[in-house]
C-alpha atoms as a PDB file:
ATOM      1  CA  UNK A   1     121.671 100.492 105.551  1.00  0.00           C
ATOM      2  CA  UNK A   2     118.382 101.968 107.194  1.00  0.00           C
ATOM      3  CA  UNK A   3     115.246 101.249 104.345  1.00  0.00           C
ATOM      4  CA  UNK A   4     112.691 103.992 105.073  1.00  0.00           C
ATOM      5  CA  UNK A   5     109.355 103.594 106.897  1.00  0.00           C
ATOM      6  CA  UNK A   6     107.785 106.907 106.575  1.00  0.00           C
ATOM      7  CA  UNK A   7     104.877 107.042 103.546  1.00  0.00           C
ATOM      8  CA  UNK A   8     105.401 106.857  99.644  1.00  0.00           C
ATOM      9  CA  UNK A   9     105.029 110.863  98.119  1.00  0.00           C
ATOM     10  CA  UNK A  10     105.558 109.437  94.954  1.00  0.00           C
ATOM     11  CA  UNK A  11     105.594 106.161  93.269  1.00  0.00           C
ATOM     12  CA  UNK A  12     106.821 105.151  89.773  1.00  0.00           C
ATOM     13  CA  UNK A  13     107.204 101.407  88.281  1.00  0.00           C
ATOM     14  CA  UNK A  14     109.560 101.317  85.481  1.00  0.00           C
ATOM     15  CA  UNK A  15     111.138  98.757  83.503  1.00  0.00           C
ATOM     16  CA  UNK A  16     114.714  98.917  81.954  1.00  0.00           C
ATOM     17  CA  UNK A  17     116.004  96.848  78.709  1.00  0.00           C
ATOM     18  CA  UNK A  18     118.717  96.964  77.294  1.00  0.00           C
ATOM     19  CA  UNK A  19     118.629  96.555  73.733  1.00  0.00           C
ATOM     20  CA  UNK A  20     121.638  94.727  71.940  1.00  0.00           C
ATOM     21  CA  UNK A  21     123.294  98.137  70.537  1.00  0.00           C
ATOM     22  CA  UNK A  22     123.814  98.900  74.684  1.00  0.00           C
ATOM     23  CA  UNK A  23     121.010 101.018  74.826  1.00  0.00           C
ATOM     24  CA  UNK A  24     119.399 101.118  77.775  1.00  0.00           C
ATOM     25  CA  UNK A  25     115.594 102.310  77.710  1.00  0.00           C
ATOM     26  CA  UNK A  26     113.375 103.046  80.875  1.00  0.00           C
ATOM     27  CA  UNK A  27     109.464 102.701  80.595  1.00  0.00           C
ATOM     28  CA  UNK A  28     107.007 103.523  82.811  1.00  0.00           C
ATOM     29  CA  UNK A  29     105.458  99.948  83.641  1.00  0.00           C
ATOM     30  CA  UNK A  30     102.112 101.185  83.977  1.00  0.00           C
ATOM     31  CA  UNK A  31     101.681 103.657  80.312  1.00  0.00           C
ATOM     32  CA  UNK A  32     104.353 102.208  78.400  1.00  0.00           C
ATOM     33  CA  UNK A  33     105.574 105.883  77.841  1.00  0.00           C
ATOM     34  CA  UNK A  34     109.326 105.900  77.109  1.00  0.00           C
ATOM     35  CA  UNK A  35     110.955 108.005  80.567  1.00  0.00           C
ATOM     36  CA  UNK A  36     114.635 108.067  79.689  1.00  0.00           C
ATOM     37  CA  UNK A  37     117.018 106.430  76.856  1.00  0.00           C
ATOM     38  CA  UNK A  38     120.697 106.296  77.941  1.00  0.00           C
ATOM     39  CA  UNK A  39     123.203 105.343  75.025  1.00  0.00           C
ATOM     40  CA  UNK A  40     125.964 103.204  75.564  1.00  0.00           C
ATOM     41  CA  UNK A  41     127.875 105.991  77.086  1.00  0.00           C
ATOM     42  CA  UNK A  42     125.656 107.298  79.312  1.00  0.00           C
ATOM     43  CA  UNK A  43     123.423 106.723  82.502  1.00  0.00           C
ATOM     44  CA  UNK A  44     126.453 105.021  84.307  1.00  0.00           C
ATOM     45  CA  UNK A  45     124.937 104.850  87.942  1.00  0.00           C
ATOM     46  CA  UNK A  46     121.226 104.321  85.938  1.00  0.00           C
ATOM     47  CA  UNK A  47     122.970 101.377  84.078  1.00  0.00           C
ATOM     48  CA  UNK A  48     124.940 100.225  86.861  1.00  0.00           C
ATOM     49  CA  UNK A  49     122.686  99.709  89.701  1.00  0.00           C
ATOM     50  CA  UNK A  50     119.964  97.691  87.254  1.00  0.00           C
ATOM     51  CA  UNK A  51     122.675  95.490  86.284  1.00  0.00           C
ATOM     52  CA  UNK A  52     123.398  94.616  89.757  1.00  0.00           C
ATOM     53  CA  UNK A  53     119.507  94.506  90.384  1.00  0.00           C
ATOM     54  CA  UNK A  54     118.783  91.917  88.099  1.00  0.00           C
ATOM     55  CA  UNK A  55     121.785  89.691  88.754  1.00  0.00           C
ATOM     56  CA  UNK A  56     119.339  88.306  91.353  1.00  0.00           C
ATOM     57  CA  UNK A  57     116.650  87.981  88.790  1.00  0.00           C
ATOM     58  CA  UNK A  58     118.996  86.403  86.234  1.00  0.00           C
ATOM     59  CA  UNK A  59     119.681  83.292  89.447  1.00  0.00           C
ATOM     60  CA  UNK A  60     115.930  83.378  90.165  1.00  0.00           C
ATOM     61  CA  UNK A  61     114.842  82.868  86.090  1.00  0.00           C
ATOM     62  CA  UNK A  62     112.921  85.928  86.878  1.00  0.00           C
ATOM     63  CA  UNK A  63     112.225  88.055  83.498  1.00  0.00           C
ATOM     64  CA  UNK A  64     114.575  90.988  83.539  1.00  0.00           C
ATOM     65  CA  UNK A  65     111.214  93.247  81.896  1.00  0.00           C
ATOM     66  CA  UNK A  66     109.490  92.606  84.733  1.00  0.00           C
ATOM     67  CA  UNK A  67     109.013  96.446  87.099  1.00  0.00           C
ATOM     68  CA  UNK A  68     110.976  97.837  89.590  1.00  0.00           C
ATOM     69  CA  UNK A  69     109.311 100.381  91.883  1.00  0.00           C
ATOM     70  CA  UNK A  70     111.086 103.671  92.601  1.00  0.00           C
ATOM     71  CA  UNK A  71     109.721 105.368  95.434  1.00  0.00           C
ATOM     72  CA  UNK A  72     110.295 108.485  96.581  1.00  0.00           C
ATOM     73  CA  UNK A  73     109.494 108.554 100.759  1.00  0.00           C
ATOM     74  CA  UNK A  74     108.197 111.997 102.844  1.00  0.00           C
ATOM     75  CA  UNK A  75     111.784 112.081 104.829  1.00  0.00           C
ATOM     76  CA  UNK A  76     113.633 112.637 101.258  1.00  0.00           C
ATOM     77  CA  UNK A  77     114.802 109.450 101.026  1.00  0.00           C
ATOM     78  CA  UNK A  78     114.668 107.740  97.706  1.00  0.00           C
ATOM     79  CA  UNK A  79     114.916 103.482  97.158  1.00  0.00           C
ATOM     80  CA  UNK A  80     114.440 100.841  94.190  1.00  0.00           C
ATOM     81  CA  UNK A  81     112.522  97.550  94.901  1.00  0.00           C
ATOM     82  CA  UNK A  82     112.442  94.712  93.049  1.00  0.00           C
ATOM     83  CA  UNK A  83     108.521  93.986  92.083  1.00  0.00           C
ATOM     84  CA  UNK A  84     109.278  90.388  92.132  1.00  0.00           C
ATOM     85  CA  UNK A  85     111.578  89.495  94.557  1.00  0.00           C
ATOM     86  CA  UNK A  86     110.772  92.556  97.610  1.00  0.00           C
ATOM     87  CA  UNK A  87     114.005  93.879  97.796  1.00  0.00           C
ATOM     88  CA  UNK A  88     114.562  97.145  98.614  1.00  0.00           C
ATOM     89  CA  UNK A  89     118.068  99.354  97.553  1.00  0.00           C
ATOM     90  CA  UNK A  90     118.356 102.681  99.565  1.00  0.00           C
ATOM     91  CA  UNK A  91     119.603 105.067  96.473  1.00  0.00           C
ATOM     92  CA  UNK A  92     120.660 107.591  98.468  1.00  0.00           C
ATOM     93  CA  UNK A  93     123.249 105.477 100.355  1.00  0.00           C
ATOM     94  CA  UNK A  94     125.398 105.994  96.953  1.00  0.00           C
ATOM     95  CA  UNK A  95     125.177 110.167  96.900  1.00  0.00           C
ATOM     96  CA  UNK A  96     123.373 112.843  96.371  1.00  0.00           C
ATOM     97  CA  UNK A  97     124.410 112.994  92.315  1.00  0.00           C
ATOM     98  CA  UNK A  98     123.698 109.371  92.255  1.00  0.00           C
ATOM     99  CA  UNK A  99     120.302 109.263  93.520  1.00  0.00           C
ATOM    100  CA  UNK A 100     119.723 112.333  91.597  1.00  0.00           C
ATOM    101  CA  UNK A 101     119.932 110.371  88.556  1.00  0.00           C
ATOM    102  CA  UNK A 102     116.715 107.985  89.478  1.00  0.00           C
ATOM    103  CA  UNK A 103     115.040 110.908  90.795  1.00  0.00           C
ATOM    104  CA  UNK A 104     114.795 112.871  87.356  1.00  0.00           C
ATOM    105  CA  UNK A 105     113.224 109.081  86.619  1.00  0.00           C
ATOM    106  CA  UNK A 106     110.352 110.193  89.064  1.00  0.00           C
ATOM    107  CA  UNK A 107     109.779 113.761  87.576  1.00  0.00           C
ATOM    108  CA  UNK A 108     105.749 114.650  86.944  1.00  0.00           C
ATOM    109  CA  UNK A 109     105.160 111.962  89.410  1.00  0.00           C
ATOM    110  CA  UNK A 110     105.390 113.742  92.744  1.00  0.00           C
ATOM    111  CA  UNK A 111     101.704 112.898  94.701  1.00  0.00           C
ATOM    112  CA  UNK A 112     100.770 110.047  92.502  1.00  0.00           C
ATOM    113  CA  UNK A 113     100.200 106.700  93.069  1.00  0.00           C
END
């Protein structure tokens, strides 16, 4: 998969916890302010890809509240990184509808940093 190197047009750290009734609930890292709550039912590509995110963090001991960094690049392209570990996840390898779904995550963020 080809990770972007054009510049950042928008930047958002978030954290996501899951709560022990399933929900999951994303925070901006840097307010606090709630950005999305997914019941159990919902978010499935949201929920997914963070689970599979912090299976590395669960081997490394890492804390799974710790921010990710969504970034939305100048060429379109949107990716998740890990704040911890520096890995990168292209979101838009997985689909236009897919990536859709973080990029309502970045929304009254565009030209911030």
């Amino acid at each position: 998969l080809r990770v972007p190197t054009t510049a950042p047009q928008a930047i958002r750290d978030l954290t996501f916890v899951t709560g022990p009734d399933e929900v999951l609930t994303v925070r901006d890292a840097r307010s606090g302010d709630v950005v999305a709550v997914y019941q159990p039912e919902e978010g499935g590509f949201v929920r997914g890809s963070q689970r599979g995110i912090g299976r590395d963090r669960k081997l490394r001991g890492i804390a799974a509240e710790e921010p990710y960094r969504l970034i939305l690049w100048d060429d379109g392209r949107l990716t998740i990184s890990d704040t911890k570990t520096g890995q990168r996840f292209p979101l838009d390898a997985f689909g236009p509808t897919n990536s859709a779904a973080f990029a309502r995550l970045l929304e009254d963020r565009r030209n911030t940093r």
